[in-house]
Protein backbone atom coordinates (compact mmCIF):
# COMPACT_ATOMS: atom_id res chain seq x y z
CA UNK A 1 -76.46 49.21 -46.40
CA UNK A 2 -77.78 52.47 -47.89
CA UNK A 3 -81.22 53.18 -49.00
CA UNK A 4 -79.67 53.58 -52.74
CA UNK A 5 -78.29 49.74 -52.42
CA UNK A 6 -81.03 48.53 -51.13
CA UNK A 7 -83.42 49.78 -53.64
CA UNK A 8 -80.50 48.81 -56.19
CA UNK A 9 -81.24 44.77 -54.98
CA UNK A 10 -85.15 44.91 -54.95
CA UNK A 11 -85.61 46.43 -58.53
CA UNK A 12 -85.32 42.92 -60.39
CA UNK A 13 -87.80 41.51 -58.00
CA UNK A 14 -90.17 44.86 -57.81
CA UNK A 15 -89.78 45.92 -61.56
CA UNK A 16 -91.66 42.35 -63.36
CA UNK A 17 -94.21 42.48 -60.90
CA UNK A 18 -94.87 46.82 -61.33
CA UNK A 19 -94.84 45.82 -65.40
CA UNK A 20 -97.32 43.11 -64.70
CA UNK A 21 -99.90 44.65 -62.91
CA UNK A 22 -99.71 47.50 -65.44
CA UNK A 23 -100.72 45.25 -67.67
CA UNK A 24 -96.93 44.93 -69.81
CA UNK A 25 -96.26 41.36 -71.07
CA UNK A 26 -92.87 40.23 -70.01
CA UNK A 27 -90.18 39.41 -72.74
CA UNK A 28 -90.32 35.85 -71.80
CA UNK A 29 -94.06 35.92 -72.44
CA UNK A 30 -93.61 36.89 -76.14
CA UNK A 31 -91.13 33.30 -76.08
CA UNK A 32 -88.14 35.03 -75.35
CA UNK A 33 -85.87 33.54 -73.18
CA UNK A 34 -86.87 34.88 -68.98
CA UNK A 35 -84.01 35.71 -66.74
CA UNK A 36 -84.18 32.24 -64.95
CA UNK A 37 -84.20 30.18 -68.38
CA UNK A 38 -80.35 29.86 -68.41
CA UNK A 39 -80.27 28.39 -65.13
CA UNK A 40 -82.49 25.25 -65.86
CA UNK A 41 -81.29 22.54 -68.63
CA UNK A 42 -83.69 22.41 -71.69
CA UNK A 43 -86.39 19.59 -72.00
CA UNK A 44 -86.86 18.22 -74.85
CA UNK A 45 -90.42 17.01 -76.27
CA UNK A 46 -90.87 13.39 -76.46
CA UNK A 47 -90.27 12.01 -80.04
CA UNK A 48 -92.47 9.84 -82.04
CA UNK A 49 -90.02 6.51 -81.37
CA UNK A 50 -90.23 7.36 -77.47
CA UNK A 51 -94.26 7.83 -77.76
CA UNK A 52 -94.40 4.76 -79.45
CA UNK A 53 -92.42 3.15 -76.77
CA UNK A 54 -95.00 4.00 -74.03
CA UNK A 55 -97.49 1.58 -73.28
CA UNK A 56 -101.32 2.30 -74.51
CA UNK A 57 -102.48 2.80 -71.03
CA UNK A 58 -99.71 5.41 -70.35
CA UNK A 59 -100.19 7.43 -73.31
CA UNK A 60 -103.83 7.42 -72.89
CA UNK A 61 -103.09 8.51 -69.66
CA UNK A 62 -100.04 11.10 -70.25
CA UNK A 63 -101.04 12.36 -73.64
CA UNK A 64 -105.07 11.99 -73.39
CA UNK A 65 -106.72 9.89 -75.94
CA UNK A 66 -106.45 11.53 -79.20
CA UNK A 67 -108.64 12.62 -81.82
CA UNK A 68 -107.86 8.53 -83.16
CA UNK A 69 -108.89 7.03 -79.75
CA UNK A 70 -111.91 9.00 -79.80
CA UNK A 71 -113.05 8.38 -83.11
CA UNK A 72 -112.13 3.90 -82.42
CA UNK A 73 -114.47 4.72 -79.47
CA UNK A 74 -117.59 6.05 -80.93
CA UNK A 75 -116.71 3.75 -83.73
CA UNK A 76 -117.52 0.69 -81.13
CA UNK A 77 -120.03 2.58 -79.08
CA UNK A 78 -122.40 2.80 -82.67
CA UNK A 79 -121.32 -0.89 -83.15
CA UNK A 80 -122.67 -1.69 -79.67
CA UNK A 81 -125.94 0.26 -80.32
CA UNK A 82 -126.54 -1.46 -83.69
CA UNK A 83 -126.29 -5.14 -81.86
CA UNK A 84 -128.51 -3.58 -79.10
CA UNK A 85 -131.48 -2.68 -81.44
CA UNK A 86 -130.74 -6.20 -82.58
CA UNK A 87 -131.00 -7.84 -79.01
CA UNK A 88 -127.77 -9.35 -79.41
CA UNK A 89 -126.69 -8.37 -75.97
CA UNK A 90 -123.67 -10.40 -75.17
CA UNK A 91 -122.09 -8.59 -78.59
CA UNK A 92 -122.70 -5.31 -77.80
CA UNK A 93 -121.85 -5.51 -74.25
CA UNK A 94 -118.04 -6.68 -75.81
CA UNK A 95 -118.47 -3.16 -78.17
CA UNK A 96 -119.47 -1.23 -75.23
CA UNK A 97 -116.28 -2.51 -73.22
CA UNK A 98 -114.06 -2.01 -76.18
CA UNK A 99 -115.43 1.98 -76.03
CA UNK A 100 -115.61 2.78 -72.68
CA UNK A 101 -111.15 1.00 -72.66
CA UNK A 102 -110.98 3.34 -75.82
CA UNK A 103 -111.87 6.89 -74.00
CA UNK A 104 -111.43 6.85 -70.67
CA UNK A 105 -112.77 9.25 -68.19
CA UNK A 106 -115.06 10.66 -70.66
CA UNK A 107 -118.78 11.06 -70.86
CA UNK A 108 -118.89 8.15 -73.85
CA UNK A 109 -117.21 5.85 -71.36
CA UNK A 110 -119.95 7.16 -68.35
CA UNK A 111 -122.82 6.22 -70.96
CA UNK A 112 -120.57 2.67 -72.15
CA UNK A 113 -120.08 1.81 -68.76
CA UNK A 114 -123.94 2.38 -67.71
CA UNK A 115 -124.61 0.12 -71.24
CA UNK A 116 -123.13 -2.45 -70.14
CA UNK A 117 -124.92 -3.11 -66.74
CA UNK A 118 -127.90 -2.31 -68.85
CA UNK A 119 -126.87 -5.22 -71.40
CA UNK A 120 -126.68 -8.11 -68.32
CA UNK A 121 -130.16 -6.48 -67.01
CA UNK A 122 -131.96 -7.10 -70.04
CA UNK A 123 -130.54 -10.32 -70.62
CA UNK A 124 -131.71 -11.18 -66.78
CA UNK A 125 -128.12 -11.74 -65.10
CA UNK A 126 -129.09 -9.68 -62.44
CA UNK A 127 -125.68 -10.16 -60.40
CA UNK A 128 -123.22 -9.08 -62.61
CA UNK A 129 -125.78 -6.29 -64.20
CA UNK A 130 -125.81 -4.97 -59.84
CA UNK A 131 -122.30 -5.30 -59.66
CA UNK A 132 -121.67 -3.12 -63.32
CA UNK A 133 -123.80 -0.45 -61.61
CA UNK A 134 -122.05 -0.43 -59.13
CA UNK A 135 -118.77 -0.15 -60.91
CA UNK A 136 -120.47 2.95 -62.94
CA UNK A 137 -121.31 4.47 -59.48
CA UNK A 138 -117.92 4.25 -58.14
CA UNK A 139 -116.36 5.84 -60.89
CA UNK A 140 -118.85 8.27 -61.81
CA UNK A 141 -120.12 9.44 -58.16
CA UNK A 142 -122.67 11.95 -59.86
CA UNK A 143 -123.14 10.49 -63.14
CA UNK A 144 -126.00 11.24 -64.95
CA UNK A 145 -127.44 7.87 -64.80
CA UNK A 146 -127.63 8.10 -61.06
CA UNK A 147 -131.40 7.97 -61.00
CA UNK A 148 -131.74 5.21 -63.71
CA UNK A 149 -129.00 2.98 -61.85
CA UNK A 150 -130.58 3.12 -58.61
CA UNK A 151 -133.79 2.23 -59.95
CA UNK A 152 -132.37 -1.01 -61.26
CA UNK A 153 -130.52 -1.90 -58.31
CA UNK A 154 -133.41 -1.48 -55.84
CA UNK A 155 -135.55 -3.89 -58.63
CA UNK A 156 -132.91 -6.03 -58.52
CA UNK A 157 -133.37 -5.89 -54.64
CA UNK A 158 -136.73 -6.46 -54.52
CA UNK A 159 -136.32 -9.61 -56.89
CA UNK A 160 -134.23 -11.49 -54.97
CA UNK A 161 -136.12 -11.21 -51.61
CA UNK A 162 -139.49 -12.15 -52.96
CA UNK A 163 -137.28 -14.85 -54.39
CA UNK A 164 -136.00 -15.87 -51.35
CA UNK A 165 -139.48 -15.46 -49.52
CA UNK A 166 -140.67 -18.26 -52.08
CA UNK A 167 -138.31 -21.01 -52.25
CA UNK A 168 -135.97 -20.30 -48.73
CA UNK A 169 -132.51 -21.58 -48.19
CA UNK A 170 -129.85 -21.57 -46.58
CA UNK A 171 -127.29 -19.07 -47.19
CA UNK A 172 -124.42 -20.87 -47.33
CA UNK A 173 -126.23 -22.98 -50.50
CA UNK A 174 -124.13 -22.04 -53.64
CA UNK A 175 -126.27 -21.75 -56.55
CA UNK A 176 -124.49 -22.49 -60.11
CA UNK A 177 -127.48 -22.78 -62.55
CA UNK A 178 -129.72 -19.93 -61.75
CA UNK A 179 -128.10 -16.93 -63.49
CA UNK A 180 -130.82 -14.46 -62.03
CA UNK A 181 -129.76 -15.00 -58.21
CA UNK A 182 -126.13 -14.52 -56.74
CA UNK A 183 -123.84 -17.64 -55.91
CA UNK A 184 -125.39 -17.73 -52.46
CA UNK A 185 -126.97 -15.28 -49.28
CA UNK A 186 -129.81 -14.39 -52.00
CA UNK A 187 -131.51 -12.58 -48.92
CA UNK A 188 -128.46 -10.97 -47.63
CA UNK A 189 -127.49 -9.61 -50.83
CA UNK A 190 -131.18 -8.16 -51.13
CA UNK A 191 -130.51 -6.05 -48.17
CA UNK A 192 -127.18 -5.25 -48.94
CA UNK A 193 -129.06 -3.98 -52.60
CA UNK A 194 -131.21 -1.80 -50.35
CA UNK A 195 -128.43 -0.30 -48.97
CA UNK A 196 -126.33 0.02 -51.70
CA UNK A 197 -129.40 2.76 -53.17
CA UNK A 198 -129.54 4.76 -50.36
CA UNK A 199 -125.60 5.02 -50.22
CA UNK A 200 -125.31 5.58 -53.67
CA UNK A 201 -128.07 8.38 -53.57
CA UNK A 202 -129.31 9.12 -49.94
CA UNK A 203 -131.57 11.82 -51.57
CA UNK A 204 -133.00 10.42 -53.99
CA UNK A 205 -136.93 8.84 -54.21
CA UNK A 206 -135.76 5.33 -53.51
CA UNK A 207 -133.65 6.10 -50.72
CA UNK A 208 -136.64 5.88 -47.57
CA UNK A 209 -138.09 3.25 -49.73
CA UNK A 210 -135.06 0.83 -49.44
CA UNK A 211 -135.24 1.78 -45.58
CA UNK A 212 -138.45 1.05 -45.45
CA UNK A 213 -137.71 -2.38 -47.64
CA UNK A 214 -135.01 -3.43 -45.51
CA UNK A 215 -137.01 -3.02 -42.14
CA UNK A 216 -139.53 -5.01 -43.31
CA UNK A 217 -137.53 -7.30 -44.27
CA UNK A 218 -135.82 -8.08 -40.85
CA UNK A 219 -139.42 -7.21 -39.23
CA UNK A 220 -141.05 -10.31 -41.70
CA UNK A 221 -138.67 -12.61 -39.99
CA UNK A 222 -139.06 -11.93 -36.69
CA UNK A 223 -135.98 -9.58 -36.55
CA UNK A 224 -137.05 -7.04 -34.12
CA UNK A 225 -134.01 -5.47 -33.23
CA UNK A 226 -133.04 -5.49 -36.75
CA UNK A 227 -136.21 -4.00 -37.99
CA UNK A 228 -136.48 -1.38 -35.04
CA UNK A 229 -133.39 0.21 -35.93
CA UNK A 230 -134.25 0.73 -39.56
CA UNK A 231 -137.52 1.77 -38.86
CA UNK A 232 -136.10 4.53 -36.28
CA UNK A 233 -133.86 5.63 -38.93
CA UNK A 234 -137.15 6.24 -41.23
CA UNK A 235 -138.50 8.35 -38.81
CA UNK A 236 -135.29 10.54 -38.18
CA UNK A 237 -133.47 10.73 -41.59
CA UNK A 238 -136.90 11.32 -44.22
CA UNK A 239 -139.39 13.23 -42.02
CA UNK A 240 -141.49 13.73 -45.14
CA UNK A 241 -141.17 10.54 -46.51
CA UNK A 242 -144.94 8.89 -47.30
CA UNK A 243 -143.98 5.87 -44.82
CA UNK A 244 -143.46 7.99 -41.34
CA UNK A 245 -147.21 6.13 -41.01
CA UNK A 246 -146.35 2.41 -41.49
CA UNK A 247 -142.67 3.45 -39.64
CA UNK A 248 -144.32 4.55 -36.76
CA UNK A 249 -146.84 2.01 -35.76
CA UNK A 250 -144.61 -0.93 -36.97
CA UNK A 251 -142.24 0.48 -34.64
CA UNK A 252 -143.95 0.57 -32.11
CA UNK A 253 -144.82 -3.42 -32.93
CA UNK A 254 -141.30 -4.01 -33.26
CA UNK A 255 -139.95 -2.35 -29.61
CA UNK A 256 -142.98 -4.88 -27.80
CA UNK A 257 -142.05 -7.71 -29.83
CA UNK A 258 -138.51 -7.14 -28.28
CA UNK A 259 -139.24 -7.09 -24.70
CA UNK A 260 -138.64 -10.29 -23.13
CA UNK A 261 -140.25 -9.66 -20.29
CA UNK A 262 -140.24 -8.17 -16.40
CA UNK A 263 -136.98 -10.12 -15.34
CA UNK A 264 -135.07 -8.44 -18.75
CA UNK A 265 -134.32 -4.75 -20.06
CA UNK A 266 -137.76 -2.75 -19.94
CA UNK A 267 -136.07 -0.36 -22.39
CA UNK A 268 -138.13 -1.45 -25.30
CA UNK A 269 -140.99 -0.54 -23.73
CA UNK A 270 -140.42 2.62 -22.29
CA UNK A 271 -139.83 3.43 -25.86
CA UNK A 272 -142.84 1.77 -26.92
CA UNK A 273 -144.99 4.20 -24.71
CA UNK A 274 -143.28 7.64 -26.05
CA UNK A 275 -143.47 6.36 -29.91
CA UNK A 276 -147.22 5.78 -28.67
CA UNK A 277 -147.80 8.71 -27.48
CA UNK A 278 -145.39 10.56 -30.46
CA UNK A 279 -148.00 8.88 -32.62
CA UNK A 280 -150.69 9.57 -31.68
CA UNK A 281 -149.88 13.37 -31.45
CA UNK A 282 -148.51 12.98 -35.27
CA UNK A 283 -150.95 11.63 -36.41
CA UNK A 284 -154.26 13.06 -34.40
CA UNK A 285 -156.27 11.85 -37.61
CA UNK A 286 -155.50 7.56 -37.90
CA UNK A 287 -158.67 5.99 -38.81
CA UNK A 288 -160.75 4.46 -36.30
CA UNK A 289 -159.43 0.89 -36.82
CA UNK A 290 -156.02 2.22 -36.04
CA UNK A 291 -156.85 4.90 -33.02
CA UNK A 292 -158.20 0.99 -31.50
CA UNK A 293 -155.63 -0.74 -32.36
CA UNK A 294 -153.19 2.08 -30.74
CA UNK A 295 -155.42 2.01 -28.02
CA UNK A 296 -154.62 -1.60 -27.28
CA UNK A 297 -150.46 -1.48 -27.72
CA UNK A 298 -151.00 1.16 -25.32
CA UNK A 299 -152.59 -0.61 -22.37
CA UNK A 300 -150.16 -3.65 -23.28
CA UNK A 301 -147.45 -1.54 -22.78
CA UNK A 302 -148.21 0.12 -19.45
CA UNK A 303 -149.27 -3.18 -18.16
CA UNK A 304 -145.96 -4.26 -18.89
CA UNK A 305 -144.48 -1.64 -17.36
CA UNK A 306 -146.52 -1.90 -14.08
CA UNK A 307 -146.02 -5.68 -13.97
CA UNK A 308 -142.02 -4.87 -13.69
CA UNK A 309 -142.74 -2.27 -10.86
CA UNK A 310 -145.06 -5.04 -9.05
CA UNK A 311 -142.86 -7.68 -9.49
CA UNK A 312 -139.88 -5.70 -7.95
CA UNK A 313 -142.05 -5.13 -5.11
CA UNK A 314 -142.83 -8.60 -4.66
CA UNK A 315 -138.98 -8.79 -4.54
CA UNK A 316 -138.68 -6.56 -1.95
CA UNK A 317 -141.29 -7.59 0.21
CA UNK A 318 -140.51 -11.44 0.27
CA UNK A 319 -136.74 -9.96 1.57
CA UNK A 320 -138.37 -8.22 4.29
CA UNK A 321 -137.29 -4.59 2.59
CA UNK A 322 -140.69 -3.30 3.26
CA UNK A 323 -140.17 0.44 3.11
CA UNK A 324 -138.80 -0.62 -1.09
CA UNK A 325 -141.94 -2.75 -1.57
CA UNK A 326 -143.85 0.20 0.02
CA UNK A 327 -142.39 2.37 -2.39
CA UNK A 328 -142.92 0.34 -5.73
CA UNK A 329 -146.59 -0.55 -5.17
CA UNK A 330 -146.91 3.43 -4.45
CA UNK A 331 -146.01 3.46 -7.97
CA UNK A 332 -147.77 1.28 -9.42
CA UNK A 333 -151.26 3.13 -8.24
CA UNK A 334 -150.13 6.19 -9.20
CA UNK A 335 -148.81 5.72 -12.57
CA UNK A 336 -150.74 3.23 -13.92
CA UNK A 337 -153.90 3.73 -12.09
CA UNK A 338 -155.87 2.15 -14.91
CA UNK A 339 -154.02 -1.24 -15.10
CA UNK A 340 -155.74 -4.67 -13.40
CA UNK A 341 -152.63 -4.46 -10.66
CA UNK A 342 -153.40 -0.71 -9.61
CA UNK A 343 -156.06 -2.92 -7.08
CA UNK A 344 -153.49 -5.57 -6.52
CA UNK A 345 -151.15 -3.01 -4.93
CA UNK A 346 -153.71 -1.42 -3.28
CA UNK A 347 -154.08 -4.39 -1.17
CA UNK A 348 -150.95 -5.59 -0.67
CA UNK A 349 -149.85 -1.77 0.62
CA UNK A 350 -152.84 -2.02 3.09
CA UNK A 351 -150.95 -5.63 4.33
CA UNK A 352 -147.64 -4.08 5.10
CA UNK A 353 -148.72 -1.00 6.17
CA UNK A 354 -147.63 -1.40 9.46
CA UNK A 355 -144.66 -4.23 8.40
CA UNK A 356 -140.89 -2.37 9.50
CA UNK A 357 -139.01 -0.86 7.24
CA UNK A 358 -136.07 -3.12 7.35
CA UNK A 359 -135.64 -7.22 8.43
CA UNK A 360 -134.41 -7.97 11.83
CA UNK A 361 -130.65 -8.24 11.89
CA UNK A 362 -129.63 -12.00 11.92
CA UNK A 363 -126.69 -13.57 13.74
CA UNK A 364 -126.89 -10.85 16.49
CA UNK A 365 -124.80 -12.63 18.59
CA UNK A 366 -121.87 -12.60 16.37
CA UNK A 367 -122.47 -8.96 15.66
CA UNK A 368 -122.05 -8.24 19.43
CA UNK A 369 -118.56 -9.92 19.50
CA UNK A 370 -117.38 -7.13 17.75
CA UNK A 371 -118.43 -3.73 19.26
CA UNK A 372 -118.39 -0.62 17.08
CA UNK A 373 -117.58 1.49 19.76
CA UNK A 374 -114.48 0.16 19.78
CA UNK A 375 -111.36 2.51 18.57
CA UNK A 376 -110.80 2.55 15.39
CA UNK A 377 -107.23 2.78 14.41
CA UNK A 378 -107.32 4.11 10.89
CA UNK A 379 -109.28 7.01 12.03
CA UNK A 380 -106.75 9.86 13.43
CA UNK A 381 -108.10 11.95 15.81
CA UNK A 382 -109.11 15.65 15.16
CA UNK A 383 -106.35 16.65 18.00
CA UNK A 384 -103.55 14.92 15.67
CA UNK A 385 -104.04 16.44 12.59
CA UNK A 386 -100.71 18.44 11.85
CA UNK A 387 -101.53 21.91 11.67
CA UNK A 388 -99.81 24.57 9.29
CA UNK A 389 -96.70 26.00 10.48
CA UNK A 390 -96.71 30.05 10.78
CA UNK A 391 -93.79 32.31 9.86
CA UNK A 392 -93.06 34.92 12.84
CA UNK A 393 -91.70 37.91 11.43
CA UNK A 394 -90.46 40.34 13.71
């Protein structure tokens, strides 16, 4: 192909694009027919019979709402704010439903929606007002109501668990007169309301406070595991929030409460002792009640700890493993020199000073009746091993 043909081909591709960035509308662009307009069959705009045919939904969808739908919508949204200022809440929570079906995806239906949550708050059905928030906050991830929404779920929260902390029950209970607390799990459903505002705004001012709510919560009940977990997550996700304090030494009640003692995991308080000591570095000014009462966790804590070296000792040295025992009482005197079994291990290293490392073999006699200096037969010899085979070239 010559450079002339070639140049010949390119020029309908090359020429609109030159005309365009020259800033020269195309003939097409002044609704002239372009160049690939004959190709493709003509479509036609939907008529008034075939827009009448679609369903509401689709049309609101398809062809957006309309300067009708809007005007029906803030028609029923001024309805629903008339009934409000009349306290007729179940009315204008049926207006605010008709607007926010009327306009979707709009800011009228963000406010209708958050209206009527508001409605079944005021009128104390605290369930269903939680769950319309929560329909408002799924839809509207960012909506403008955020703060106000969170506020109310984290109330409604609170509610139920200082309702459940006065008249208890059990969780499987339904409850079918008492529009203020769910069917049943009123507790559960508190913490799952804590949760629910710091998911729905993890930055926001309630956020360490429904931590904080929840951990207490569990911690109340004697949920230590529970309640050390949230109150780690305090500490590590809002450095600066106000309750690092409480979240720190209640932590450090909550990993003792769940140590179960020398013949269990001592993980709880090894991390006992470092929140201790984190603690105490944090927060160099406590008041004096508190520096005492730190004071005390912390010689709890490495008492435990040296009771699980000095009871592994004891282990050892009722075996006969003296050289272990030797080594755990060693321990104990040296790292927790100020503990009432420092002395105790003292002593009982001065008894087996001179005790052998290991028992005395038992059944001796059977041992003997099989000799290790016997041959071995799944050992090969060093003279066996196969060596590499070497290529002589001439």
């Amino acid at each position: 192909m010559s450079p002339l043909e070639a140049t010949r081909r390119l020029r309908p591709v090359f020429l609109p694009l030159l005309l365009a960035l020259c800033g020269c509308a195309m003939p097409w662009a002044r609704g002239d027919k372009g160049p690939l307009d004959s190709a493709l069959p003509a479509v036609a705009e939907p008529s008034d019979e075939g827009r009448a045919g679609l369903s509401a939904g689709v049309k609101r969808a398809w062809f957006g709402a309309g300067e009708e739908g809007e005007q029906v919508a803030r028609a029923h949204f001024q309805a629903a704010e008339d009934a409000l200022r009349q306290k007729k809440y179940a009315a204008a929570r049926t207006r605010y439903e008709a607007a926010a079906a009327a306009l979707p995806n709009s800011p009228l239906q963000e406010d209708a929606l958050f209206m009527v949550a508001e409605t079944y708050f005021l009128e104390d059905k605290y369930p269903k007002a939680f769950t319309g928030y929560e329909e408002l906050l799924n839809k509207y991830k960012r909506s403008r109501h955020l703060d106000t929404a969170v506020k109310r779920q984290f109330a409604i929260g609170q509610y139920w668990e200082r309702r459940h902390q006065k008249d208890p029950e059990f969780f499987l209970r339904p409850n079918l007169t008492d529009e203020k607390r769910p069917l049943n799990d009123t507790l559960g459903r508190a913490r799952r309301a804590f949760t629910k505002v710091r998911l729905n705004h993890p930055t926001g001012p309630l956020a360490d406070d429904s931590l904080m709510a929840t951990a207490n919560s569990f911690f109340a009940r004697g949920k230590y595991d529970d309640a050390d977990y949230y109150y780690d997550l305090l500490r590590r996700e809002y450095p600066q929030s106000d309750h690092q304090y409480e979240a720190h030494l209640l932590g450090i009640q909550a990993k003792i409460r769940r140590y179960q003692g020398p013949d269990y995991d001592g993980m709880p308080l090894t991390e006992a002792k470092e929140l201790i000591e984190q603690t105490a570095r944090q927060f160099s000014r406590m008041p004096p009640d508190d520096r005492q009462r730190l004071d005390q966790m912390y010689a709890q804590v490495t008492t435990g700890l040296a009771q699980r070296d000095y009871e592994m000792a004891r282990f050892y040295e009722r075996k006969g493993y003296f050289k272990a025992a030797k080594f755990y009482y060693q321990r104990v005197v040296e790292d927790y020199a100020r503990t009432p079994l420092a002395e105790e291990a003292n002593q009982r290293l001065a008894e087996i000073r001179d005790k052998p490392s290991m028992p005395a073999p038992r059944l001796t006699w059977l041992s003997n009746l099989f000799p290790e200096d016997e041959e071995d037969l799944l050992i090969i010899p060093p003279s066996a091993t196969p060596r590499t085979a070497t290529l002589d070239l001439p």
